[in-house]
C-alpha atoms as a PDB file:
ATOM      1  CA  UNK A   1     103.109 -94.452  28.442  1.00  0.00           C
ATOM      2  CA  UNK A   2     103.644 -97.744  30.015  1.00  0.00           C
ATOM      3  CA  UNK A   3     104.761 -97.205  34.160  1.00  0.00           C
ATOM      4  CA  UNK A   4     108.863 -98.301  34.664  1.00  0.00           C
ATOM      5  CA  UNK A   5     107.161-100.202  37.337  1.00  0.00           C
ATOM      6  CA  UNK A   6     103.964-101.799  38.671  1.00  0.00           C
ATOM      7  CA  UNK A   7     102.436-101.030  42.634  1.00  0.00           C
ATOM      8  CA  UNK A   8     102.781-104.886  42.849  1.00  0.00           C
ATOM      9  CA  UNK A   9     106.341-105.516  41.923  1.00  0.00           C
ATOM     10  CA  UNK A  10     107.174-102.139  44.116  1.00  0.00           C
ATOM     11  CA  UNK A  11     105.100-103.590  47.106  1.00  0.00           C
ATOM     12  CA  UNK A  12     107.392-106.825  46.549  1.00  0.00           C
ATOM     13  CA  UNK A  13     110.130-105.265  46.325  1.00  0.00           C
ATOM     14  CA  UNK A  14     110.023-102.862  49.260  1.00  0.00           C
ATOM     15  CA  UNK A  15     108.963-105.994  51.167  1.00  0.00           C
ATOM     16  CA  UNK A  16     112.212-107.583  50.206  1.00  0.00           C
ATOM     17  CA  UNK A  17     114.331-104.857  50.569  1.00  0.00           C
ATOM     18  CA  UNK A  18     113.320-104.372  54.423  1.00  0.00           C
ATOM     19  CA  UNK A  19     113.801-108.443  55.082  1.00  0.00           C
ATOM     20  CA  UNK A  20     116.756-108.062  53.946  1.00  0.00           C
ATOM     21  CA  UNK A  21     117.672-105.092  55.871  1.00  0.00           C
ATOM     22  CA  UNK A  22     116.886-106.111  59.120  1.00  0.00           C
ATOM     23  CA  UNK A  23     118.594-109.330  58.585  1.00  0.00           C
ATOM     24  CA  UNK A  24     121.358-107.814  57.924  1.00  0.00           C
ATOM     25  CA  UNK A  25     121.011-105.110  60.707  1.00  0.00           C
ATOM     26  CA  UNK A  26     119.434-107.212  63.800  1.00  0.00           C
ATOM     27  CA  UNK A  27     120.901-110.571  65.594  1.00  0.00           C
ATOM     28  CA  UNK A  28     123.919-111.587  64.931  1.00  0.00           C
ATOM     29  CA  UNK A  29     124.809-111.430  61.278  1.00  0.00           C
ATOM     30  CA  UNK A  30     121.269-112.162  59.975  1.00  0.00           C
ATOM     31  CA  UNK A  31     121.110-115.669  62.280  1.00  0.00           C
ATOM     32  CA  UNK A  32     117.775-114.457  64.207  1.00  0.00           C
ATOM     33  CA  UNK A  33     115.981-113.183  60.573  1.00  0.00           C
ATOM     34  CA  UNK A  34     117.188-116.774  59.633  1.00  0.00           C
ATOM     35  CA  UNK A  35     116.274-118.450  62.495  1.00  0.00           C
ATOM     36  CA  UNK A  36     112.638-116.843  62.055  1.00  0.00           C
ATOM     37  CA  UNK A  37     112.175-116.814  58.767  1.00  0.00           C
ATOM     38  CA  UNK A  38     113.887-118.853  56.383  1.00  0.00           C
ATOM     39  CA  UNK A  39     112.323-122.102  55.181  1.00  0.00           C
ATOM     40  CA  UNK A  40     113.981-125.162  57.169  1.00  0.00           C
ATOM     41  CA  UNK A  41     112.875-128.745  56.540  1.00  0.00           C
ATOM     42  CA  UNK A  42     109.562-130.082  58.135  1.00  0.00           C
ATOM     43  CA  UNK A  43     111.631-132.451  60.303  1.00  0.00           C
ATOM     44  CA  UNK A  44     113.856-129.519  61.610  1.00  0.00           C
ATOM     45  CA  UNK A  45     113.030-128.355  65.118  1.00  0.00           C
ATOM     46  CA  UNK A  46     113.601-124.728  63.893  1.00  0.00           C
ATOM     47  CA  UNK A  47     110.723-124.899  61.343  1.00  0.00           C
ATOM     48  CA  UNK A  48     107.821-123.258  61.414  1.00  0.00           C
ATOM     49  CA  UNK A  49     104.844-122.705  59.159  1.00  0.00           C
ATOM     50  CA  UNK A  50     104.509-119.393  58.212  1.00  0.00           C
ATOM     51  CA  UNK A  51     107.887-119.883  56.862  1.00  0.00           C
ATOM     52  CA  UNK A  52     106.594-121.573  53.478  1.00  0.00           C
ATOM     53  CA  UNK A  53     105.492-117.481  53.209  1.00  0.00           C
ATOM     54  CA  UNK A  54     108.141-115.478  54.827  1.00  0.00           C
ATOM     55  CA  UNK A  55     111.270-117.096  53.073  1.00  0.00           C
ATOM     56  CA  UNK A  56     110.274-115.915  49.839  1.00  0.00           C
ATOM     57  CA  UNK A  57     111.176-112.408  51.125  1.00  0.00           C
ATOM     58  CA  UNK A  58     114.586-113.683  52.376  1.00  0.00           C
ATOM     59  CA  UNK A  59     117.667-113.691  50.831  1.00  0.00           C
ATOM     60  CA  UNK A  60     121.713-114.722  51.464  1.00  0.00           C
ATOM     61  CA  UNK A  61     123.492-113.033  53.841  1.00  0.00           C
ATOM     62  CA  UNK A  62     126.192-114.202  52.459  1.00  0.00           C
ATOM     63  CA  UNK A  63     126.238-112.293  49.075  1.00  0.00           C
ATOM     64  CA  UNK A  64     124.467-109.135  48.191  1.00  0.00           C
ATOM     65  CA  UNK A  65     124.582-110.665  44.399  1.00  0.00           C
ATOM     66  CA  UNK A  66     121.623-112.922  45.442  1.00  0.00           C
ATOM     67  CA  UNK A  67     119.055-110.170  46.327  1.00  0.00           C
ATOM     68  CA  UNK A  68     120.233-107.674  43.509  1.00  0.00           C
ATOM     69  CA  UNK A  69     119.785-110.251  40.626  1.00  0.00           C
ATOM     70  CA  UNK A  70     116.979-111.359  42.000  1.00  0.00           C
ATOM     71  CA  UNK A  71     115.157-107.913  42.492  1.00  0.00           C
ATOM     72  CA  UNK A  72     116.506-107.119  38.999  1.00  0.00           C
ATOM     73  CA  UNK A  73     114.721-110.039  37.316  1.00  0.00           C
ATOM     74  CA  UNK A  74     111.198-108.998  39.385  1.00  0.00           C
ATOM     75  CA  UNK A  75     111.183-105.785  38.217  1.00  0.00           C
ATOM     76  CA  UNK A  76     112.311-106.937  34.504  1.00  0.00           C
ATOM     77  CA  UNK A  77     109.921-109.228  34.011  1.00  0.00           C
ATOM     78  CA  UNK A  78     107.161-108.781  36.393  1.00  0.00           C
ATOM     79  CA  UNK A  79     106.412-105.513  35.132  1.00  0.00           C
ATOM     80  CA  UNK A  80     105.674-106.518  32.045  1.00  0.00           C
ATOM     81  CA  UNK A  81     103.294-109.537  33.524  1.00  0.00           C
ATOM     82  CA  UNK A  82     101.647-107.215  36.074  1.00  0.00           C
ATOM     83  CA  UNK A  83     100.614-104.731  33.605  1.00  0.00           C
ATOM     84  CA  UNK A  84      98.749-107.621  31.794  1.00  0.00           C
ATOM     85  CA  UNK A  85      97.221-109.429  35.053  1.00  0.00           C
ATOM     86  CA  UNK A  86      97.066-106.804  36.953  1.00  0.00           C
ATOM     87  CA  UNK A  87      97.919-105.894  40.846  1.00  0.00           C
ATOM     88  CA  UNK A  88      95.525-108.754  42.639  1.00  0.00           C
ATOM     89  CA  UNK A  89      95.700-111.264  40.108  1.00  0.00           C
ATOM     90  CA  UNK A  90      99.927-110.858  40.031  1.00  0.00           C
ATOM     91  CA  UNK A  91     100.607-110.551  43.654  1.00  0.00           C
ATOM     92  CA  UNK A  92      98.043-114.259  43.678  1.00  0.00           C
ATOM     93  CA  UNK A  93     100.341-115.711  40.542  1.00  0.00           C
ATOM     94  CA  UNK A  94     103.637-114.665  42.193  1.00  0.00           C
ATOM     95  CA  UNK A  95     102.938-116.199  46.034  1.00  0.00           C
ATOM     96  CA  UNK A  96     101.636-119.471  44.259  1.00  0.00           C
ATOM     97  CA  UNK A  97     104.610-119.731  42.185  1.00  0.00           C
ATOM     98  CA  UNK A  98     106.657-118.997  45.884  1.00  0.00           C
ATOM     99  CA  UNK A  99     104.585-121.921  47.325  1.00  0.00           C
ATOM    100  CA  UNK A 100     104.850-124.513  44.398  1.00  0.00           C
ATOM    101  CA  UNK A 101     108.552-124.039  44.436  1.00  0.00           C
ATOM    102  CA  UNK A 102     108.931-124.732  48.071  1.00  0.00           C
ATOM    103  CA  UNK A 103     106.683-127.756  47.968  1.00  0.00           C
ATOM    104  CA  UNK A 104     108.406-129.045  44.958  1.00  0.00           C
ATOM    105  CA  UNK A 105     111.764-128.362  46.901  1.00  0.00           C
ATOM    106  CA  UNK A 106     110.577-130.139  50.389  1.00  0.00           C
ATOM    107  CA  UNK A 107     109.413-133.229  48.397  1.00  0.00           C
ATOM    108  CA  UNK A 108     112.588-133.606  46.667  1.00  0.00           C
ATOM    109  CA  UNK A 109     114.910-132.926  50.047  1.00  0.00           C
ATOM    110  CA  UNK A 110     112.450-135.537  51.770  1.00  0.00           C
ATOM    111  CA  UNK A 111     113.759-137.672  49.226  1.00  0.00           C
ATOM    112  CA  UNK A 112     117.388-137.105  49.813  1.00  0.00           C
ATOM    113  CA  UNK A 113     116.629-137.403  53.152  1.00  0.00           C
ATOM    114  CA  UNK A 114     114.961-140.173  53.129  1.00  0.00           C
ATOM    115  CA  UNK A 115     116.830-141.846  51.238  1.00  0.00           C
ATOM    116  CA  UNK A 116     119.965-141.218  53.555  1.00  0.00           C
ATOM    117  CA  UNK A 117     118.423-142.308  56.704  1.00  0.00           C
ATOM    118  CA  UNK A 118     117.395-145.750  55.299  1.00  0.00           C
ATOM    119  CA  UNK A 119     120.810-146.116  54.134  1.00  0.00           C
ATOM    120  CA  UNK A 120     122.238-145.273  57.426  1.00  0.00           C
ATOM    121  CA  UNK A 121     119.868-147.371  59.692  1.00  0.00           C
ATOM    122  CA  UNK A 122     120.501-150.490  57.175  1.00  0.00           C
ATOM    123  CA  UNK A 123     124.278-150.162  58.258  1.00  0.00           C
ATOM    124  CA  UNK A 124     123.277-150.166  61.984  1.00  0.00           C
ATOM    125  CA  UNK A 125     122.874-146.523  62.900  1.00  0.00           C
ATOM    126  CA  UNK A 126     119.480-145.785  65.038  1.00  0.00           C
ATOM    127  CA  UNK A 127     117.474-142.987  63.754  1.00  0.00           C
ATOM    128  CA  UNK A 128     116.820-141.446  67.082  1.00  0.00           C
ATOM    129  CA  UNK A 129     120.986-141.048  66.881  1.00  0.00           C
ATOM    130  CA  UNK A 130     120.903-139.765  63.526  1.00  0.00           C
ATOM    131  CA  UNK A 131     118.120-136.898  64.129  1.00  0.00           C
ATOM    132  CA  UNK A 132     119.842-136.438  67.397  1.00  0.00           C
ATOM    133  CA  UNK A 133     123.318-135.206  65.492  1.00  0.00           C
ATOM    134  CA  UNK A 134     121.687-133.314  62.970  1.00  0.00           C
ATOM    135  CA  UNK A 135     119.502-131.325  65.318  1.00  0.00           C
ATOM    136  CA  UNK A 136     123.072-129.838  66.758  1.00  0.00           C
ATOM    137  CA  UNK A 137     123.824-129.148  62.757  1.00  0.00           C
ATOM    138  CA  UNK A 138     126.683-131.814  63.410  1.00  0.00           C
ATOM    139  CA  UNK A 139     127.422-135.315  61.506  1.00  0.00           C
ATOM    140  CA  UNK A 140     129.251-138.343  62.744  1.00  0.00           C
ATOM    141  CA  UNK A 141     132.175-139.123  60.788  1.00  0.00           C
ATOM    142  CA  UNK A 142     131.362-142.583  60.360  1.00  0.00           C
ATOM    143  CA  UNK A 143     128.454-141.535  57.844  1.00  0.00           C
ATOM    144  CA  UNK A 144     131.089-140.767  55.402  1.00  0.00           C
ATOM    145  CA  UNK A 145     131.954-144.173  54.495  1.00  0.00           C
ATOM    146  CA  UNK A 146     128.615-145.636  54.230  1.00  0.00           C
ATOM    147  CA  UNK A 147     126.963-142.269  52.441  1.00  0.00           C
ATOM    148  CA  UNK A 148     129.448-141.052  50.264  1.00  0.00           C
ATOM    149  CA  UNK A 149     128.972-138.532  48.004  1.00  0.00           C
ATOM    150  CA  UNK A 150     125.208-138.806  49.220  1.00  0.00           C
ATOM    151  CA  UNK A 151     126.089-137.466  52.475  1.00  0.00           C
ATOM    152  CA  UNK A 152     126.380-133.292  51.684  1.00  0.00           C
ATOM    153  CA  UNK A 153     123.177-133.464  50.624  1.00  0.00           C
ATOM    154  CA  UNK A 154     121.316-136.258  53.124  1.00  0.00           C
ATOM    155  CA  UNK A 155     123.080-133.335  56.059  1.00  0.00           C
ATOM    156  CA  UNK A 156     121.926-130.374  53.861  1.00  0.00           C
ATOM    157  CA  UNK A 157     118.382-131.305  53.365  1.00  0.00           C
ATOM    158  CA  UNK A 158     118.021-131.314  57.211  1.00  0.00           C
ATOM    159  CA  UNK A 159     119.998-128.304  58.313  1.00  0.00           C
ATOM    160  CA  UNK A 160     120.401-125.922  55.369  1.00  0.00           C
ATOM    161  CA  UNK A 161     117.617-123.447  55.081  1.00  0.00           C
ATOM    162  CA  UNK A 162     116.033-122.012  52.110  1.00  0.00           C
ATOM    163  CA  UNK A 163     115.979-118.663  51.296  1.00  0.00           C
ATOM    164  CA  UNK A 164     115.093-116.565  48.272  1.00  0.00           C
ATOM    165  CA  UNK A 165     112.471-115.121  45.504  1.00  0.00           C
ATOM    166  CA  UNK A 166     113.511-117.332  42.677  1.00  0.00           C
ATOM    167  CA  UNK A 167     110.966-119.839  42.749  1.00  0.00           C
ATOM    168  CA  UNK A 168     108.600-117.206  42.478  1.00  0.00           C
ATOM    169  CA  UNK A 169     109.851-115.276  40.271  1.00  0.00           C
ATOM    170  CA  UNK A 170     110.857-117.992  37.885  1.00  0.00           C
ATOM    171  CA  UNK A 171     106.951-118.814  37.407  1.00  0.00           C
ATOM    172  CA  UNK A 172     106.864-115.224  36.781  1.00  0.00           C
ATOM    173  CA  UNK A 173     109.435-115.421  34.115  1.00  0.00           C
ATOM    174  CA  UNK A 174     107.334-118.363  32.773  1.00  0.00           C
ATOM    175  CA  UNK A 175     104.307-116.206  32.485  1.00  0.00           C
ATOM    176  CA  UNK A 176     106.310-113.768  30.779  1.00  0.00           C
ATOM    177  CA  UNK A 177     107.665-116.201  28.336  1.00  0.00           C
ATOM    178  CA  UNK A 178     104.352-117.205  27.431  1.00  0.00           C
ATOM    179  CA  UNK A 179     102.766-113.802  27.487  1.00  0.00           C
ATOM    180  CA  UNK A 180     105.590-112.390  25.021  1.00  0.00           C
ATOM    181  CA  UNK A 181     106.861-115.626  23.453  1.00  0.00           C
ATOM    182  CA  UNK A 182     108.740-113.605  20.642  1.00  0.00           C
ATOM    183  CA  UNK A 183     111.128-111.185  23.424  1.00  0.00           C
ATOM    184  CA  UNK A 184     114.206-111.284  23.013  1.00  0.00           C
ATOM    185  CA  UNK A 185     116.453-111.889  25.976  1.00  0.00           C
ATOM    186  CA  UNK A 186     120.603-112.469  26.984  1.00  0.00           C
ATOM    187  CA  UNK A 187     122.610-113.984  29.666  1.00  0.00           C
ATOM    188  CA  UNK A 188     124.626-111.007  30.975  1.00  0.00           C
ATOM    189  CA  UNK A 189     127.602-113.769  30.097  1.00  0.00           C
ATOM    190  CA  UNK A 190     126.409-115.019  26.860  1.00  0.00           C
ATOM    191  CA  UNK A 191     125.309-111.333  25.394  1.00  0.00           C
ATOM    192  CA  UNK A 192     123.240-113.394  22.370  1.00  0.00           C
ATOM    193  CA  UNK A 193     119.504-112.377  21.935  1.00  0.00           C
ATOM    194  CA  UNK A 194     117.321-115.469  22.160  1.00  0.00           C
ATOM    195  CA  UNK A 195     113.524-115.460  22.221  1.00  0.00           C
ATOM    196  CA  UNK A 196     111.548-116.398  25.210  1.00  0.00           C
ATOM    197  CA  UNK A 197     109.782-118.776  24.025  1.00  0.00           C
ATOM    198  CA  UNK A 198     113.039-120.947  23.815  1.00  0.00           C
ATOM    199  CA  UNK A 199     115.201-118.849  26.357  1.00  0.00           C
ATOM    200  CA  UNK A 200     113.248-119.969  29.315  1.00  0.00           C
ATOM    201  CA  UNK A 201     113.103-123.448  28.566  1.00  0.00           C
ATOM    202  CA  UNK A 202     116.446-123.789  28.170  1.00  0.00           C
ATOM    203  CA  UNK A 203     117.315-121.877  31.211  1.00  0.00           C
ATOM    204  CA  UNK A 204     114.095-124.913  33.729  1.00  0.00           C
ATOM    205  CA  UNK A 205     116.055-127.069  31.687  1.00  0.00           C
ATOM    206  CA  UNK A 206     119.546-126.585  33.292  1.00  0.00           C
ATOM    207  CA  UNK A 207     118.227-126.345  36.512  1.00  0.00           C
ATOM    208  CA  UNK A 208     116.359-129.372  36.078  1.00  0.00           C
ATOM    209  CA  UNK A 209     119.911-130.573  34.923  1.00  0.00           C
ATOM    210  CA  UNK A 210     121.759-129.563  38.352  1.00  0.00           C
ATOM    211  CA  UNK A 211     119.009-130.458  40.444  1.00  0.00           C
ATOM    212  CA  UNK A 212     119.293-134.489  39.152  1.00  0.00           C
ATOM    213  CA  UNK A 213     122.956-134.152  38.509  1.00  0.00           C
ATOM    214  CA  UNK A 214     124.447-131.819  41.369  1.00  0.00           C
ATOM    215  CA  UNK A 215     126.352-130.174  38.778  1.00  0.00           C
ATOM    216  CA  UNK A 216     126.129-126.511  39.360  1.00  0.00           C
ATOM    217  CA  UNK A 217     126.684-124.871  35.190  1.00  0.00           C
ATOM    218  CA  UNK A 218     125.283-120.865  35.721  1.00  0.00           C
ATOM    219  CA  UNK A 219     124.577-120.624  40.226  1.00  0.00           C
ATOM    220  CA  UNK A 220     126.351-121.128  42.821  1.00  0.00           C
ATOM    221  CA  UNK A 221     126.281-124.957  44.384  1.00  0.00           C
ATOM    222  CA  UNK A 222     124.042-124.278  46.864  1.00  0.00           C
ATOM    223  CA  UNK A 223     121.442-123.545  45.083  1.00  0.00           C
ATOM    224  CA  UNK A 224     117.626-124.893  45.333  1.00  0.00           C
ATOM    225  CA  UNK A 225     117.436-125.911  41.801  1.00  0.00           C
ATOM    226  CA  UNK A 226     114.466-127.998  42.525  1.00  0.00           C
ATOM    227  CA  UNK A 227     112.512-124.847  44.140  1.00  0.00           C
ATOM    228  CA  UNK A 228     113.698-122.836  40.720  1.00  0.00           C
ATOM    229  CA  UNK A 229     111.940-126.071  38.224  1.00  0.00           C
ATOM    230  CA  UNK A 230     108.951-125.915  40.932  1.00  0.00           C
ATOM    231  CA  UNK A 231     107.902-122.619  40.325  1.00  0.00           C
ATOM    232  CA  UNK A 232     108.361-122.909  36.429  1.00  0.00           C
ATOM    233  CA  UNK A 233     105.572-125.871  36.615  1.00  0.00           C
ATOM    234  CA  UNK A 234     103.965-124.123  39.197  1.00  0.00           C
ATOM    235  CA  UNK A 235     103.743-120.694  36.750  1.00  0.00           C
ATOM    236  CA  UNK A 236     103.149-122.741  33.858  1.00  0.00           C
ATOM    237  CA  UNK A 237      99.785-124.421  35.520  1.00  0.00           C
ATOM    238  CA  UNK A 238      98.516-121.521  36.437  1.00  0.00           C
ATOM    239  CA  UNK A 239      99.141-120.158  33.072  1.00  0.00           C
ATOM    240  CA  UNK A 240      97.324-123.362  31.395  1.00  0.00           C
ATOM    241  CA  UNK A 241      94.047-123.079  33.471  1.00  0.00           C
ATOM    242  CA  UNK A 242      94.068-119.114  33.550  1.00  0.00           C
ATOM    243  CA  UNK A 243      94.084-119.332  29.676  1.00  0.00           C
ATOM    244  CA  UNK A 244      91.876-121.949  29.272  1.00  0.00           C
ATOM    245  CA  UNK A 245      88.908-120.560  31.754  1.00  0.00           C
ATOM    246  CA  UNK A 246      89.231-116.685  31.651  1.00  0.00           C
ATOM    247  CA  UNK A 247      87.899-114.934  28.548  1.00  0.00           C
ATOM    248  CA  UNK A 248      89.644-111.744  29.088  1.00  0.00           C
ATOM    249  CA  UNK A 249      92.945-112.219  28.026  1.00  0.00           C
ATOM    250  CA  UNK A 250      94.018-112.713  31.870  1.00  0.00           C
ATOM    251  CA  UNK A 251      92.513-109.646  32.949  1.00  0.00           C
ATOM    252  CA  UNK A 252      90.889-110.020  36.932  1.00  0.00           C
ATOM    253  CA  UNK A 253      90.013-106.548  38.549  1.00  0.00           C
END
């Protein structure tokens, strides 16, 4: 008989389930857990480096939806993956998914950011104003009319932090698609069984869709979409060279 759950997926889960306890129990309202460690942008004065680890374990204070769905979808699918990788080779899989989605997600807010500050500096603004603003998570006014629409997200690349499993667990849910192409799965909204195989596509392709778009269809508008399509390419390259160099049907003891 096949375990209800896997030592790795429990280890991840307990580890997640204590983050987000003391957040919630220590500082004030979760601000020191976030202060520590969620993921801020590079250029931040509040980031750090072992935060590209630690705010995988995080989640929103703002919604205890975020870590239950999230949790949900670990043990649902990584179960299933685990018990074909393994503990190691799982635990490996899932924290390089974690990092490929946050380095996909950096890139793309350096971008924005980017992107932003030229704009602002071509209409006169000096950069060493602009940083000095955003470091007090403020904005000048004035931005408005020369950003736009650009300007939520040229301010949230810089101050918003990011928090959450579902980069990793979405390359997880890319190993699982591949692993068991012919599962059939359902939106809890959309009750219609759909194999994996075209399930999970679908589902990189409407992030990939609200990342490019800032159209939020399914999650709420503050999600990382770009962190969710990062881990998918992330899972799906370590799926590609796993399969093509191991002989043991992704078996590593």
């Amino acid at each position: 008989m096949r375990p209800s759950i896997t030592e790795g997926v429990k280890h991840l889960l307990i580890i997640n389930i204590i983050m987000y306890a003391g957040m919630m129990l220590l500082g004030n309202n979760g601000e020191l857990f976030m202060r520590w460690f969620a993921l801020y942008f590079p250029k931040n004065e509040l980031f750090q480096p072992w935060q590209v680890i630690t705010h995988m374990f995080m989640h929103s204070n703002a919604t205890f939806a975020h870590i239950l769905f999230n949790m949900f979808a670990l043990w649902m699918f990584g179960t299933a993956v685990e018990q074909i990788f393994g503990m190691r080779k799982f635990i490996i899989f899932y924290l390089l998914s974690g990092l490929g989605a946050a380095t996909i997600q950096i890139a793309f807010l350096y971008f924005q950011f980017n992107s932003g500050m030229s704009t602002l500096i071509d209409a006169g603004f000096a950069q060493s104003e602009v940083l000095s603003t955003l470091s007090n998570a403020e904005y000048n006014t004035r931005w408005v009319t020369v950003l736009g629409k650009d300007l939520n997200s040229f301010v949230g690349s810089y101050i918003a932090p990011m928090v959450g499993a579902s980069g990793a667990i979405m390359g997880v849910l890319v190993a699982f698609g591949m692993l068991f192409p012919e599962s059939k799965l359902m939106l809890i909204f959309l009750p219609i069984p759909i194999k994996a195989k075209y399930f999970i596509p679908a589902i990189i392709g409407l992030d990939l869709f609200s990342a490019l778009t800032g159209s939020s269809i399914f999650s709420p508008s503050n999600t990382a979409y770009m962190a969710h399509v990062g881990g998918a390419l992330t899972g799906f390259l370590l799926m590609y060279f796993w399969k093509k160099n191991e002989t043991d049907k992704y078996r590593w003891n």
